[in-house]
C-alpha atoms as a PDB file:
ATOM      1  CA  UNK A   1      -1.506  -3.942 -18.330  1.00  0.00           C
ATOM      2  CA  UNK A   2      -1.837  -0.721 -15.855  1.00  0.00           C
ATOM      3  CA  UNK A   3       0.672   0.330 -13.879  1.00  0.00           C
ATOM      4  CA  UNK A   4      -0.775   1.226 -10.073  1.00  0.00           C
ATOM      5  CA  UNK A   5       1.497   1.884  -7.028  1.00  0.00           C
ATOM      6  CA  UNK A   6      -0.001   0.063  -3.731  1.00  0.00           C
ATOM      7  CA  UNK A   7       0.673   0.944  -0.411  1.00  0.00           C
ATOM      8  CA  UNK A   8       1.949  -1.761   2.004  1.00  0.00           C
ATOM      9  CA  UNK A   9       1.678  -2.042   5.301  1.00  0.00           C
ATOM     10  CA  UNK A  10       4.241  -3.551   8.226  1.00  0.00           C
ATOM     11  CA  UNK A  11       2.364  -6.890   9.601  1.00  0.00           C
ATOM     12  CA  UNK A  12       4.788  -7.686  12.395  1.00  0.00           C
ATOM     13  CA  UNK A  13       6.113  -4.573  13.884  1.00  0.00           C
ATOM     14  CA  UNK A  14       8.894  -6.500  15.575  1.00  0.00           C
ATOM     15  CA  UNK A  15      10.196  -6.911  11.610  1.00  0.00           C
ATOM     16  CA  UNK A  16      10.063  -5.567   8.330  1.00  0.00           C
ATOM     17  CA  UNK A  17      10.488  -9.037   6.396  1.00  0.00           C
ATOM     18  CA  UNK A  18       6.384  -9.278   6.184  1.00  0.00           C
ATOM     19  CA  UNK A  19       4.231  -6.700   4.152  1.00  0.00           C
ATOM     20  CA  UNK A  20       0.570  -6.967   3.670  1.00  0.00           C
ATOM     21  CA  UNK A  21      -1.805  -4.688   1.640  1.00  0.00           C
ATOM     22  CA  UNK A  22      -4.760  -5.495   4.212  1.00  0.00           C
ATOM     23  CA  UNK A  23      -3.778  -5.768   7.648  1.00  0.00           C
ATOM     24  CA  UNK A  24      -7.553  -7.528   7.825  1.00  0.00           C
ATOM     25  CA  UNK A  25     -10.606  -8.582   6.105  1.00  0.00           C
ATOM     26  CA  UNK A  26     -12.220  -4.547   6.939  1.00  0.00           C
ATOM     27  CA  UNK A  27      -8.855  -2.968   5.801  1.00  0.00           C
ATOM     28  CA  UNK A  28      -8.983  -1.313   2.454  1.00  0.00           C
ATOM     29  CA  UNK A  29      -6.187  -1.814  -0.601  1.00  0.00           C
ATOM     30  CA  UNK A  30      -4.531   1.358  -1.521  1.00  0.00           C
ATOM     31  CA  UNK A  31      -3.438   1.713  -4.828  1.00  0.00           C
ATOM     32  CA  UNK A  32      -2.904   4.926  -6.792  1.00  0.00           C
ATOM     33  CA  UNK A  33      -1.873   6.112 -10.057  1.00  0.00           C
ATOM     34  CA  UNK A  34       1.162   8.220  -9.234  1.00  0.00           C
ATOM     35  CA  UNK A  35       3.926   7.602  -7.185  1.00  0.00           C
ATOM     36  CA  UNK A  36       3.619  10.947  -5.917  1.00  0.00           C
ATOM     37  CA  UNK A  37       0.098   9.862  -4.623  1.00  0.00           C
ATOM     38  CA  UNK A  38       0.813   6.744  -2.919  1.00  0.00           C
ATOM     39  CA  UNK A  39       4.341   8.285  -0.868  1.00  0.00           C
ATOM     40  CA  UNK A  40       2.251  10.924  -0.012  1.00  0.00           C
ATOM     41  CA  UNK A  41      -0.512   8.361   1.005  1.00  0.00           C
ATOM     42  CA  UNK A  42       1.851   6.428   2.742  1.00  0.00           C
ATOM     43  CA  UNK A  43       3.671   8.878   4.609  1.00  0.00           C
ATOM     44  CA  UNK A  44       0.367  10.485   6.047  1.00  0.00           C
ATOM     45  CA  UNK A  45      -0.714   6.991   6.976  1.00  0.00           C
ATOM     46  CA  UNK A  46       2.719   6.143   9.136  1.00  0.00           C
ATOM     47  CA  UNK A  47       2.384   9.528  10.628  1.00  0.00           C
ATOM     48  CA  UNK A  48      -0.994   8.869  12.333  1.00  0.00           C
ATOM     49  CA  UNK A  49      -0.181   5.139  12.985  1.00  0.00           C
ATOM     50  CA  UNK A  50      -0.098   4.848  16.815  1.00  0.00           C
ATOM     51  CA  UNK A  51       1.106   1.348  16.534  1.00  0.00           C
ATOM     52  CA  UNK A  52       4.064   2.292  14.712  1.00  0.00           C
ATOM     53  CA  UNK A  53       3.799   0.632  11.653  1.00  0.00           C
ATOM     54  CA  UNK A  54       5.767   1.323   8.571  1.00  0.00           C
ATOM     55  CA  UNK A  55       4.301   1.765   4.949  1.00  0.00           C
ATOM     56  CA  UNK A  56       5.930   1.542   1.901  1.00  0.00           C
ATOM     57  CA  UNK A  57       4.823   1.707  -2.250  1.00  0.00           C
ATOM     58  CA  UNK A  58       5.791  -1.085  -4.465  1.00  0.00           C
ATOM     59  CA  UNK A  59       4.671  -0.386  -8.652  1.00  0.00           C
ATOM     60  CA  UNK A  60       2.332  -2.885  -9.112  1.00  0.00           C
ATOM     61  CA  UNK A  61       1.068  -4.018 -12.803  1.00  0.00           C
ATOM     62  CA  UNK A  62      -2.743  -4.631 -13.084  1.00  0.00           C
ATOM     63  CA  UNK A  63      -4.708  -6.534 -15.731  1.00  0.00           C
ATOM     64  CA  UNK A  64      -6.742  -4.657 -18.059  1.00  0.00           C
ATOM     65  CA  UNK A  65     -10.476  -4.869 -17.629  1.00  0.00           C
ATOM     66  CA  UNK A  66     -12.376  -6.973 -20.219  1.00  0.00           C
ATOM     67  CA  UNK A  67     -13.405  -4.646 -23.070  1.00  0.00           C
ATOM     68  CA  UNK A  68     -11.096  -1.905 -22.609  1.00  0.00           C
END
């Protein structure tokens, strides 16, 4: 298993109980292999969210690919 650290986005902005990692089916994940990466990542992204939206990380562990 790899450890990854995914950005998550706010889907309701009236409250923070519901996090999504696409807000929609043209949204992108965004998962990095620091933390440092995805804060960084995530603060930018809040900063320029006119809506706004809160992001957070969450350490995430990913399967292996097959023959690795």
């Amino acid at each position: 298993m790899a450890i990854k650290f995914r950005v998550y986005k706010q889907l309701l902005l009236d409250t923070e109980r519901i996090w999504v990692a696409k807000l929609d089916e043209d949204d992108t994940v965004d998962e990095f292999d620091t933390l440092e990466e995805a804060e960084q990542f995530a603060s930018e992204a809040q900063q320029l969210d006119l809506t706004g939206r809160k992001y957070r990380v969450q350490q995430i562990e990913i399967a292996d690919e097959v023959g690795e």
